[in-house]
PDB file of N, CA and C in Angstrom:
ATOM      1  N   UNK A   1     -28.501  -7.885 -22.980  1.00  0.00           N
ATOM      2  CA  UNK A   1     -28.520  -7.088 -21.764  1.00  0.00           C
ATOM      3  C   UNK A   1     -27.161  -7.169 -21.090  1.00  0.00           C
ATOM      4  N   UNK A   2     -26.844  -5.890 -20.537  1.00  0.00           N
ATOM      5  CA  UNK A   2     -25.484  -6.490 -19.533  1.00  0.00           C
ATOM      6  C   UNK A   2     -25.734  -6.445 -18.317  1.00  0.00           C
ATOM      7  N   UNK A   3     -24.418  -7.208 -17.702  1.00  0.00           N
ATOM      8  CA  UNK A   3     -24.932  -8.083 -16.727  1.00  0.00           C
ATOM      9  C   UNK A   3     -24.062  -6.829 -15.764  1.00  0.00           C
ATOM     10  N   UNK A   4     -24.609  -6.298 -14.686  1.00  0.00           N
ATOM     11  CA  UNK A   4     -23.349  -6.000 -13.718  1.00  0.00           C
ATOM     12  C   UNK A   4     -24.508  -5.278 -12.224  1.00  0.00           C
ATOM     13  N   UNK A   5     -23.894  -4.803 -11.189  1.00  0.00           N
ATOM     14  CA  UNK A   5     -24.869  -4.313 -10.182  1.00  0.00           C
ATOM     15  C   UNK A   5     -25.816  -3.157 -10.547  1.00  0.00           C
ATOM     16  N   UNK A   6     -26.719  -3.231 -10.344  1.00  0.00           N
ATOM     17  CA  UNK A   6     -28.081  -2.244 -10.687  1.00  0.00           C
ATOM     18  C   UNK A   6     -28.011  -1.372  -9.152  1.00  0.00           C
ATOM     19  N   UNK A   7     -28.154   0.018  -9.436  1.00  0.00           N
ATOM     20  CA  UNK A   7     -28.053   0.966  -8.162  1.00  0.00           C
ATOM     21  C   UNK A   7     -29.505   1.954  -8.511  1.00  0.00           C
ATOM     22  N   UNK A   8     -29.867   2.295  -7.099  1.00  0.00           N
ATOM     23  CA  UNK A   8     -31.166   2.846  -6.837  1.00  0.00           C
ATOM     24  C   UNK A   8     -31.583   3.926  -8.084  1.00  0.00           C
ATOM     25  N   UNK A   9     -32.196   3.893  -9.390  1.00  0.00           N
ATOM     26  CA  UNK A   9     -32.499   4.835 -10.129  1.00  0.00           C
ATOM     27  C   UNK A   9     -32.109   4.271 -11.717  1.00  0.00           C
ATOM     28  N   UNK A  10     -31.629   3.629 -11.457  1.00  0.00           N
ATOM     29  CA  UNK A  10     -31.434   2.763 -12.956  1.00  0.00           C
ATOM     30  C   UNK A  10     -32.753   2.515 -13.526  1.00  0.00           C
ATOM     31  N   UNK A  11     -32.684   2.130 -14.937  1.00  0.00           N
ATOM     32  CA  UNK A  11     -33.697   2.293 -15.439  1.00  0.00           C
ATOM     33  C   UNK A  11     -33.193   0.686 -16.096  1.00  0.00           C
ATOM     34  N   UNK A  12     -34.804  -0.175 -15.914  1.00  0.00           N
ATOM     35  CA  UNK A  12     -34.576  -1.560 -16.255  1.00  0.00           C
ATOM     36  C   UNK A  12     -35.154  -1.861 -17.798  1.00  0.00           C
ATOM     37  N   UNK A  13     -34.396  -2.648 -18.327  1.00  0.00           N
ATOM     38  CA  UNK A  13     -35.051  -2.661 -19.818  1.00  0.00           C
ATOM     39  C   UNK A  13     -36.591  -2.499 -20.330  1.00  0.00           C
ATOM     40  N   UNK A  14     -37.381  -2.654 -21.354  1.00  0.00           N
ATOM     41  CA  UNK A  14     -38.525  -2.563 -20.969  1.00  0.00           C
ATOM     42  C   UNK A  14     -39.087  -4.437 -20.895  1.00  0.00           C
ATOM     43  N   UNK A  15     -40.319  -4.657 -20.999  1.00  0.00           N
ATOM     44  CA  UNK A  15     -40.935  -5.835 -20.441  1.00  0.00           C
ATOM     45  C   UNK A  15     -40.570  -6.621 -21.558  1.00  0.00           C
ATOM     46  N   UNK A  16     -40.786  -5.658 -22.997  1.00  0.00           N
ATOM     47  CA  UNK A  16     -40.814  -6.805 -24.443  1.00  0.00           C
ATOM     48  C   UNK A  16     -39.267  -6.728 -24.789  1.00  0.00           C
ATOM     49  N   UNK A  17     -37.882  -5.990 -24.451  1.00  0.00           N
ATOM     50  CA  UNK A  17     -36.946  -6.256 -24.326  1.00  0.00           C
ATOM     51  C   UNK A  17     -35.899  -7.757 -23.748  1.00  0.00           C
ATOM     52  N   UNK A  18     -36.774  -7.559 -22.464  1.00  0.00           N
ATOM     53  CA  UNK A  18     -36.196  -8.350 -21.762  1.00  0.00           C
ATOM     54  C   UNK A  18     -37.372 -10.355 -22.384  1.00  0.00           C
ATOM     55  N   UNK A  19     -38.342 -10.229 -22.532  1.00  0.00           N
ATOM     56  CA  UNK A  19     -39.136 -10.883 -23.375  1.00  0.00           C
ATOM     57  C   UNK A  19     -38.413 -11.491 -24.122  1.00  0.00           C
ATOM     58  N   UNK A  20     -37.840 -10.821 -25.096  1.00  0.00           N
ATOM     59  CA  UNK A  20     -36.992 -11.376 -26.504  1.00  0.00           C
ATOM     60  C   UNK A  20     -36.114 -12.045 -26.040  1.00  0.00           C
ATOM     61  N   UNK A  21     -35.258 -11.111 -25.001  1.00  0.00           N
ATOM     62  CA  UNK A  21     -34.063 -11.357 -24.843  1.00  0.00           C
ATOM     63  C   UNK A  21     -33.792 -12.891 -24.220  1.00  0.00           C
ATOM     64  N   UNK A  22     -35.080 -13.158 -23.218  1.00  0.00           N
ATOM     65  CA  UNK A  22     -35.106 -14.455 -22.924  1.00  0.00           C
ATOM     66  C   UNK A  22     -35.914 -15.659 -22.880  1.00  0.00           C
ATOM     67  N   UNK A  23     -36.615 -14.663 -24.240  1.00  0.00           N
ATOM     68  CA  UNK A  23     -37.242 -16.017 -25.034  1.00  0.00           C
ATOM     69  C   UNK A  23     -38.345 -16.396 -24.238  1.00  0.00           C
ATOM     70  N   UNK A  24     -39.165 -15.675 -23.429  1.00  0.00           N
ATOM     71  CA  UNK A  24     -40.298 -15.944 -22.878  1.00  0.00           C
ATOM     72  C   UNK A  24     -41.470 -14.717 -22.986  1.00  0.00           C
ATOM     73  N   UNK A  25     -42.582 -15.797 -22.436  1.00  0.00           N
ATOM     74  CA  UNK A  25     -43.735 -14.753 -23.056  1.00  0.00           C
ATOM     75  C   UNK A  25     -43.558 -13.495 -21.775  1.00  0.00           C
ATOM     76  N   UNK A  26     -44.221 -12.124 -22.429  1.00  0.00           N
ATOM     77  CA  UNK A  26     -44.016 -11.116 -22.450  1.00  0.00           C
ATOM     78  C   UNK A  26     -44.569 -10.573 -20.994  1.00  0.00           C
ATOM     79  N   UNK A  27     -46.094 -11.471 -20.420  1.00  0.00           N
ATOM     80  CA  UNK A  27     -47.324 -11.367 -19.652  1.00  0.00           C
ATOM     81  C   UNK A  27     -45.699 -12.047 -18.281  1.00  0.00           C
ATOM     82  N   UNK A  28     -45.033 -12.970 -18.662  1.00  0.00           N
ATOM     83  CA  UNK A  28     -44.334 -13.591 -17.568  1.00  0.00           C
ATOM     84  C   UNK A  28     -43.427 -12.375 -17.066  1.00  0.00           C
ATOM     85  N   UNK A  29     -42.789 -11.463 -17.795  1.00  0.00           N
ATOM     86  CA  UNK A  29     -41.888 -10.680 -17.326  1.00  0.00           C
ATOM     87  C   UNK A  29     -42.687  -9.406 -16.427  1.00  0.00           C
ATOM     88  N   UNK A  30     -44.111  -9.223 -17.261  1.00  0.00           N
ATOM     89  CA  UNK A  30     -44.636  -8.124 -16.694  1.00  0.00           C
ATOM     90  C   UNK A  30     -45.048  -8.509 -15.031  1.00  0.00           C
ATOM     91  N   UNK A  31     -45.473  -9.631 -14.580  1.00  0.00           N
ATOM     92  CA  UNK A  31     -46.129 -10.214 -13.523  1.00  0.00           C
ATOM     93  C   UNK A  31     -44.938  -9.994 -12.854  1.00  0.00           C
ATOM     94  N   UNK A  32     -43.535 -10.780 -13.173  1.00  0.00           N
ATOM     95  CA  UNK A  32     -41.949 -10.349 -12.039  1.00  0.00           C
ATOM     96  C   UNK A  32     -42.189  -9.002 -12.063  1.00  0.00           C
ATOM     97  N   UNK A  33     -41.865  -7.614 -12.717  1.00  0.00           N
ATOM     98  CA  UNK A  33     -41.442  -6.632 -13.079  1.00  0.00           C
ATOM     99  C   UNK A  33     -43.146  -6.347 -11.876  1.00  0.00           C
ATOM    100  N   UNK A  34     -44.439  -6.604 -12.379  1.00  0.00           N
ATOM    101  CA  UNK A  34     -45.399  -6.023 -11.222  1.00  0.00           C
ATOM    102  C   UNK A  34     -44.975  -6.566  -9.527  1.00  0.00           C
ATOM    103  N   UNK A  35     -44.502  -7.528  -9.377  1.00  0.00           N
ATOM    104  CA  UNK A  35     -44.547  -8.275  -8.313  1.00  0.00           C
ATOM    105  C   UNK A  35     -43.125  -7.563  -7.127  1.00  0.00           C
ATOM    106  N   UNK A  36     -42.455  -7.611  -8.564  1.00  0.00           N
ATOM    107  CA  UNK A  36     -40.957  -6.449  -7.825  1.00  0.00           C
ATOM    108  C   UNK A  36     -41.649  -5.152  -7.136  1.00  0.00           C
ATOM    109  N   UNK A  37     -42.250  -4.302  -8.013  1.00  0.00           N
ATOM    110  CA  UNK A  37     -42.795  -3.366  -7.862  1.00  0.00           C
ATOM    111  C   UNK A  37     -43.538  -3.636  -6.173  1.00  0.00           C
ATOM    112  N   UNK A  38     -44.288  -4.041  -6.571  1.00  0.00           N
ATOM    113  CA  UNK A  38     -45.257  -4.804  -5.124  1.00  0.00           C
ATOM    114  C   UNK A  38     -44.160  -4.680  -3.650  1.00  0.00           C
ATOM    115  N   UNK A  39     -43.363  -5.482  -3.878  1.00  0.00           N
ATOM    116  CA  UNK A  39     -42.019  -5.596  -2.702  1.00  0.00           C
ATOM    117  C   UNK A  39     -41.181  -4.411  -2.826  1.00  0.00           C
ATOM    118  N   UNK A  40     -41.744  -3.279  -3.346  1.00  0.00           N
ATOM    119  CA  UNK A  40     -40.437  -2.680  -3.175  1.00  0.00           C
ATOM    120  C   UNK A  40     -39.203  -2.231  -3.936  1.00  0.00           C
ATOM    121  N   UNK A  41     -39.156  -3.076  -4.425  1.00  0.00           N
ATOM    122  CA  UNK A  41     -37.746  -2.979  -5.452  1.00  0.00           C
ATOM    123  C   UNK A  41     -37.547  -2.480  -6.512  1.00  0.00           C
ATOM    124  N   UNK A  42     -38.960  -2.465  -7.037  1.00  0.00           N
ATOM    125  CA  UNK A  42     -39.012  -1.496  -8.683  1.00  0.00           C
ATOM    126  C   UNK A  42     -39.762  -0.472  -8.522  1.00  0.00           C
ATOM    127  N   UNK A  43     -39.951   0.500  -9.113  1.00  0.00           N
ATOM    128  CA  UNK A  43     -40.593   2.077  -9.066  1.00  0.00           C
ATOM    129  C   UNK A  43     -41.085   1.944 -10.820  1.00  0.00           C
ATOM    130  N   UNK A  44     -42.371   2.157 -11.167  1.00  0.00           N
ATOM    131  CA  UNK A  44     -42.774   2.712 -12.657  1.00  0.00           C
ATOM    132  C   UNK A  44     -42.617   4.132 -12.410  1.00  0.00           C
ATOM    133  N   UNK A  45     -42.781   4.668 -13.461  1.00  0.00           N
ATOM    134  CA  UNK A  45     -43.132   5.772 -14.507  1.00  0.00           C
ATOM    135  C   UNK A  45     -43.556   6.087 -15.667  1.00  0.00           C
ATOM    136  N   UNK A  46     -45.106   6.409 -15.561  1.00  0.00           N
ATOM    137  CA  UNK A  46     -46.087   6.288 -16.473  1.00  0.00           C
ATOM    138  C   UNK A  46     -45.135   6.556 -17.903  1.00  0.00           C
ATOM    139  N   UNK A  47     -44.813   6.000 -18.931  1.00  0.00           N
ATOM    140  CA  UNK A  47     -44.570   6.671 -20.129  1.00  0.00           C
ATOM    141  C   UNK A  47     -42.856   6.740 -20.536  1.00  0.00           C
ATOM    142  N   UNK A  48     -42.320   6.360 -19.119  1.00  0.00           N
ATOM    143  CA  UNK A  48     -40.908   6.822 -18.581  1.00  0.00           C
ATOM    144  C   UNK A  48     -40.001   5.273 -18.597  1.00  0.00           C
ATOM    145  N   UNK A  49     -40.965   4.450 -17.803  1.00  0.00           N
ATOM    146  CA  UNK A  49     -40.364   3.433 -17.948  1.00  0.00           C
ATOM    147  C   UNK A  49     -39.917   2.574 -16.216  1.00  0.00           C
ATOM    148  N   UNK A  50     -38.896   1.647 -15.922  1.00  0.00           N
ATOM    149  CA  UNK A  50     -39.397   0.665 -15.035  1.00  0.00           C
ATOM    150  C   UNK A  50     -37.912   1.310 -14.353  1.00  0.00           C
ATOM    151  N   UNK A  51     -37.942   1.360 -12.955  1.00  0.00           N
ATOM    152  CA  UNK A  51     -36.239   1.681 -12.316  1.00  0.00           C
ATOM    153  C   UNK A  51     -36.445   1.057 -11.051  1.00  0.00           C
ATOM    154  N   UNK A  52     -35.245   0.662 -10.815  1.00  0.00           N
ATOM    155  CA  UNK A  52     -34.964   0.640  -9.561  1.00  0.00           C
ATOM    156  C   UNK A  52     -35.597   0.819  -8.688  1.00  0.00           C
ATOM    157  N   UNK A  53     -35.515   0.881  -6.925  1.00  0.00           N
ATOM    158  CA  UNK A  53     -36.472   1.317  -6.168  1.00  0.00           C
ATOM    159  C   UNK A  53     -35.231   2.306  -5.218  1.00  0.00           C
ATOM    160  N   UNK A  54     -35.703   3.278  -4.641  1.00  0.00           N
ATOM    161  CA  UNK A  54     -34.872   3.840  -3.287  1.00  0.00           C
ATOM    162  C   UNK A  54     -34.895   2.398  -2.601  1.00  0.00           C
ATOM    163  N   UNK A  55     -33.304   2.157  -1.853  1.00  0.00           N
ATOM    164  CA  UNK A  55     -34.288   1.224  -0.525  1.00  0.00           C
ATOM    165  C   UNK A  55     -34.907   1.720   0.598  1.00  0.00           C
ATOM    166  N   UNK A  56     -35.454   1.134   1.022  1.00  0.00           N
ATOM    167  CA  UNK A  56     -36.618   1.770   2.577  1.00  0.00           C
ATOM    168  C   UNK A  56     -36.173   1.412   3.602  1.00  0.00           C
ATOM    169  N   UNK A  57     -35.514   2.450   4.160  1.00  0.00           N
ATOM    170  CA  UNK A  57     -35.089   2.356   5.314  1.00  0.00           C
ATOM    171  C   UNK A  57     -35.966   1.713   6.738  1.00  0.00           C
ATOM    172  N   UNK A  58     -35.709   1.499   7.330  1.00  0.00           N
ATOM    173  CA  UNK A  58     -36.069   1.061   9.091  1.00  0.00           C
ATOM    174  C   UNK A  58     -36.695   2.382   9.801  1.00  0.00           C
ATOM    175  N   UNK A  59     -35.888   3.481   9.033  1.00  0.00           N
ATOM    176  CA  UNK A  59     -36.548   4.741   9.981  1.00  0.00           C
ATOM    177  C   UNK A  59     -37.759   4.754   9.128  1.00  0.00           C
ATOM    178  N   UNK A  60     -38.058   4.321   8.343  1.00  0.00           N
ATOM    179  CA  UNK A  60     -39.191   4.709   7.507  1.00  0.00           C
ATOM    180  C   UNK A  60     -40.455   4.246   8.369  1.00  0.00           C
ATOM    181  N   UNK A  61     -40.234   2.988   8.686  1.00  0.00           N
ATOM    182  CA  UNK A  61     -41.378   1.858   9.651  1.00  0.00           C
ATOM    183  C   UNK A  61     -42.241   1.713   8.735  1.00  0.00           C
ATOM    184  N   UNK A  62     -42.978   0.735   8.899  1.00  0.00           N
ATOM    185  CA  UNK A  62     -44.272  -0.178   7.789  1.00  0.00           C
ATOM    186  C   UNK A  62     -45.156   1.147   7.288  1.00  0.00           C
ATOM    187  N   UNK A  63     -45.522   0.137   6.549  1.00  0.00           N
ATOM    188  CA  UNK A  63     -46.023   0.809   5.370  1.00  0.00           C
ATOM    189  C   UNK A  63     -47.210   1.557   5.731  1.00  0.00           C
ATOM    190  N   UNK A  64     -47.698   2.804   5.197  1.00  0.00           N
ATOM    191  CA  UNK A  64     -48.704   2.914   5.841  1.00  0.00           C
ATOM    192  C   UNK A  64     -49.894   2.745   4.907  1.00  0.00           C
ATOM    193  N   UNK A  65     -51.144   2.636   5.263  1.00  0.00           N
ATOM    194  CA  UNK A  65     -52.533   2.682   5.266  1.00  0.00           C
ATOM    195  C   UNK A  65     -52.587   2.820   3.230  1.00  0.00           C
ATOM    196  N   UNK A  66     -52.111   4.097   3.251  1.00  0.00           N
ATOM    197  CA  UNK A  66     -52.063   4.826   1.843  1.00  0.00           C
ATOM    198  C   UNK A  66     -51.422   3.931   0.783  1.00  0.00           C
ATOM    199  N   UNK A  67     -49.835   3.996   1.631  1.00  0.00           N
ATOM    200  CA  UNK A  67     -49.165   2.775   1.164  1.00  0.00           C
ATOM    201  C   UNK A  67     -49.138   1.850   0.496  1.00  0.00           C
ATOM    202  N   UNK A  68     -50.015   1.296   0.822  1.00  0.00           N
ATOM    203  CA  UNK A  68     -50.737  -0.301   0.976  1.00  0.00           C
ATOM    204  C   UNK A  68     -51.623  -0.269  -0.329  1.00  0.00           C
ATOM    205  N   UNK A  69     -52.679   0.560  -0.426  1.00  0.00           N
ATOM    206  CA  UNK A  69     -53.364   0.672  -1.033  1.00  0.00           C
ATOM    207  C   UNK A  69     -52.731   1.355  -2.410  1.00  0.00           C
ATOM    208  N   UNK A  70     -52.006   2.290  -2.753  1.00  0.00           N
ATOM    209  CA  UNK A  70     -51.420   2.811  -3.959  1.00  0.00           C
ATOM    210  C   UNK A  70     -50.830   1.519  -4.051  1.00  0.00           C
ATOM    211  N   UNK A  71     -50.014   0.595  -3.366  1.00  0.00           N
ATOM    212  CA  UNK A  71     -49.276  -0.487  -4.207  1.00  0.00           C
ATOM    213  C   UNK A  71     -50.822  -1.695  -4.748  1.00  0.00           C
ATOM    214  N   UNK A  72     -51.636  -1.490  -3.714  1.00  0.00           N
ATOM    215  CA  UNK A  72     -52.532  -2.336  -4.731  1.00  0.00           C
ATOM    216  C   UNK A  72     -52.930  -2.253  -5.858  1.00  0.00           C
ATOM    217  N   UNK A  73     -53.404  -0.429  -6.448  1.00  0.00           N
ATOM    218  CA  UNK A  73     -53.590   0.426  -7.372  1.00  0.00           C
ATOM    219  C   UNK A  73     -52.820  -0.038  -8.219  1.00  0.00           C
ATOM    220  N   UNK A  74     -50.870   0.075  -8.249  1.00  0.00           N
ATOM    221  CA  UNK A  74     -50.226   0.157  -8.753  1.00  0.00           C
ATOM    222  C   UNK A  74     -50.496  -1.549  -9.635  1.00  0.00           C
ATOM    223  N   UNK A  75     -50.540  -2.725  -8.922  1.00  0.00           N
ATOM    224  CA  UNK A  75     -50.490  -3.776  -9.769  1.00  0.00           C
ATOM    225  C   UNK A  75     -51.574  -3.931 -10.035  1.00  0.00           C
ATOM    226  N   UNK A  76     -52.598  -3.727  -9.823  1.00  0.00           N
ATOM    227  CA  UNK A  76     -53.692  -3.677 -10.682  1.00  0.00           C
ATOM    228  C   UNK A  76     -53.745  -2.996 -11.851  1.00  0.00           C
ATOM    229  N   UNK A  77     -53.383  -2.547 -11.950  1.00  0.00           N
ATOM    230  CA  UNK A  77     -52.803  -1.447 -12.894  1.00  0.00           C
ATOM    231  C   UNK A  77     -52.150  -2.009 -14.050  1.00  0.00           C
ATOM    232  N   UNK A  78     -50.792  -2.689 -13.477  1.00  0.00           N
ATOM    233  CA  UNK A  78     -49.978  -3.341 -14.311  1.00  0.00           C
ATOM    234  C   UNK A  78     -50.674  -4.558 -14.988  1.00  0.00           C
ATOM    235  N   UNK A  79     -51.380  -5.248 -13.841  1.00  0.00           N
ATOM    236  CA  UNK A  79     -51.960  -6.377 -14.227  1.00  0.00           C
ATOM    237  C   UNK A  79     -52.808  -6.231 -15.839  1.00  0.00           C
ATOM    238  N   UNK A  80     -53.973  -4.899 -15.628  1.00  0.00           N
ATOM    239  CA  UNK A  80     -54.547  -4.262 -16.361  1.00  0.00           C
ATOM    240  C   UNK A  80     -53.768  -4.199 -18.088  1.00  0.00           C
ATOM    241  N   UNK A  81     -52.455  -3.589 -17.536  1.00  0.00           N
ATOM    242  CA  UNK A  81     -51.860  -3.079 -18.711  1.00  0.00           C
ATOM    243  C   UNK A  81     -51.857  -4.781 -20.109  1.00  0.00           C
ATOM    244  N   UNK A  82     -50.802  -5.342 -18.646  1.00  0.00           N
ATOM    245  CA  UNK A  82     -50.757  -6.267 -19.480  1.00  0.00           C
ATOM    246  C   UNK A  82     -51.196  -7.183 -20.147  1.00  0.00           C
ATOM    247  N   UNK A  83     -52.841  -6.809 -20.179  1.00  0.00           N
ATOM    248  CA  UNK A  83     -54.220  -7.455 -20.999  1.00  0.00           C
ATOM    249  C   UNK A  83     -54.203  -6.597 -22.303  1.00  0.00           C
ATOM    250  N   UNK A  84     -53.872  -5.567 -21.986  1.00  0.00           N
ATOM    251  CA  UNK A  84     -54.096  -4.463 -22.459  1.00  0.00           C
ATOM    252  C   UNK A  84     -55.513  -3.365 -22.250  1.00  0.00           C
ATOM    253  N   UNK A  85     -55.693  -3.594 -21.502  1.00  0.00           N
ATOM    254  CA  UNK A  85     -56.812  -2.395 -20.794  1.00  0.00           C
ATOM    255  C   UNK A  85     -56.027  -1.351 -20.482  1.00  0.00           C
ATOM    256  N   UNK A  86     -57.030  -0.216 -19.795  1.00  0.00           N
ATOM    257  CA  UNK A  86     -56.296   1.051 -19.553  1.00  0.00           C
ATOM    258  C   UNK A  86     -57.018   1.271 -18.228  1.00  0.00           C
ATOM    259  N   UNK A  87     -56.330   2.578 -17.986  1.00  0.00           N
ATOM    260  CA  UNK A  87     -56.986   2.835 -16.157  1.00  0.00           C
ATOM    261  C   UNK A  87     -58.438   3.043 -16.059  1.00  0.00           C
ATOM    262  N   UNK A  88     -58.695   3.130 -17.050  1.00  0.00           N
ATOM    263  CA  UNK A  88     -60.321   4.131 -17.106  1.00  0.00           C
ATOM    264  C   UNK A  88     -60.687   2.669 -17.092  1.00  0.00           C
ATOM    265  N   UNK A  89     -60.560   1.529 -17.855  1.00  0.00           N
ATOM    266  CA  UNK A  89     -61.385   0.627 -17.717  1.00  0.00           C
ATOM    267  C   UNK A  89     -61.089  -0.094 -16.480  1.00  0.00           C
ATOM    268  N   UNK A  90     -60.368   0.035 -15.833  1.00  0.00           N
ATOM    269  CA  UNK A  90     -59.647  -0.886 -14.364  1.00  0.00           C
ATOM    270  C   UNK A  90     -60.926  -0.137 -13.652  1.00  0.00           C
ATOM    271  N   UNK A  91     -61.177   1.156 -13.212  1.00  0.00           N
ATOM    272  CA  UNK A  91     -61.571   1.920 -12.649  1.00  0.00           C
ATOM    273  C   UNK A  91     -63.421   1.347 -12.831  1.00  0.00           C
ATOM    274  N   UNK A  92     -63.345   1.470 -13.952  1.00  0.00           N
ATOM    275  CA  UNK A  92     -65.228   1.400 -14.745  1.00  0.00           C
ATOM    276  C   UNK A  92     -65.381  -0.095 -13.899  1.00  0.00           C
ATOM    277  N   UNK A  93     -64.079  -1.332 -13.879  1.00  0.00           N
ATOM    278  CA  UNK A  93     -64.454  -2.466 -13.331  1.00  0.00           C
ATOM    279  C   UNK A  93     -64.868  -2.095 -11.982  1.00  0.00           C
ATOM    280  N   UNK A  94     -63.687  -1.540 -11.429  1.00  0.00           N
ATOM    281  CA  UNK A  94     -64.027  -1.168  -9.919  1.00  0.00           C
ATOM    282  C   UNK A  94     -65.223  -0.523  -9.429  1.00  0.00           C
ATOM    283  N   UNK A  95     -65.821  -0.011 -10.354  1.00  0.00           N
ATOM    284  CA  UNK A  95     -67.065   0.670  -9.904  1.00  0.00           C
ATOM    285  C   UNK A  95     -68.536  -0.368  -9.718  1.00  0.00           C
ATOM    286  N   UNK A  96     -68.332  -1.478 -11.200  1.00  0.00           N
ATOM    287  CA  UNK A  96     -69.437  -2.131 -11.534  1.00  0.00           C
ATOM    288  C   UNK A  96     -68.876  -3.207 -10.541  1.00  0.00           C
ATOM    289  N   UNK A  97     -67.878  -3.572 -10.056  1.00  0.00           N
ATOM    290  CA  UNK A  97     -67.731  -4.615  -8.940  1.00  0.00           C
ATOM    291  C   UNK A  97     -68.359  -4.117  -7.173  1.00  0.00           C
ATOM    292  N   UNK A  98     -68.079  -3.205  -7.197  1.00  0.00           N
ATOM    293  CA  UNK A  98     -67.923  -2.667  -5.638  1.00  0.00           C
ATOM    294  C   UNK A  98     -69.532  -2.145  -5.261  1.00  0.00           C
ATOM    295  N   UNK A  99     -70.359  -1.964  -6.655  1.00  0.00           N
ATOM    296  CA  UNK A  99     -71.792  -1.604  -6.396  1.00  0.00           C
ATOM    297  C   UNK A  99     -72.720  -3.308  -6.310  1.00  0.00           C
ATOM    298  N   UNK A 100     -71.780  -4.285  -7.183  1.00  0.00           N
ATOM    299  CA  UNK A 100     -72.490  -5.839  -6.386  1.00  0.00           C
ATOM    300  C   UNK A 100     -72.659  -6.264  -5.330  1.00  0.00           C
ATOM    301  N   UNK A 101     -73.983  -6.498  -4.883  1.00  0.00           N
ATOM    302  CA  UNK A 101     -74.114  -7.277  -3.520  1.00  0.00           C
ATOM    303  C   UNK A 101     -73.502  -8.875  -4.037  1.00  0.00           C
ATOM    304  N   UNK A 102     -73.157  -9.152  -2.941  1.00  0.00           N
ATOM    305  CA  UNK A 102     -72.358 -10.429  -2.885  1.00  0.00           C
ATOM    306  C   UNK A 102     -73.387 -11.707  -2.461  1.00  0.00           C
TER     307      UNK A 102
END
């Protein structure tokens, strides 16, 4: 990999790239790479691959409502992937969880 400043739209290696490259398991890079995502800093694209984030400005103000919730989507998601499940089954969980009484 080379080493130098990463600017808003770059596109970051993929998970099993960077994996090899440093000799660790694959589930460890995806959890940073989801967790970035989470804060901000990384953006997916289904099929496309992992980039950069815009940064978020101050005029922007907290996150909203929607916000919040697509980034939960989003690492669940990832989390998902990196079992290897797919959305349909994230979703099928969410359904058979959320109809349990507790």
């Amino acid at each position: 990999m080379s080493r130098g400043s990463l600017k808003a739209g770059d596109q970051l290696p993929t998970v099993r790239e960077v994996a090899v490259e440093l000799s660790i398991n694959p589930n460890t890079v995806n959890r940073a790479y989801a967790e970035l995502e989470r804060d901000g800093y990384l953006t997916s694209r289904r099929g496309r691959g992992t980039f950069i984030a815009e940064p978020r400005t101050a005029a922007k103000g907290a996150a909203t409502q929607q916000d919040r919730l697509n980034d939960i989507a989003r690492r669940a998601l990832a989390e998902c992937r990196s079992f290897g499940f797919t959305a349909e089954d994230l979703i099928d969980a969410v359904n058979r969880v959320s109809t349990r009484r507790t």
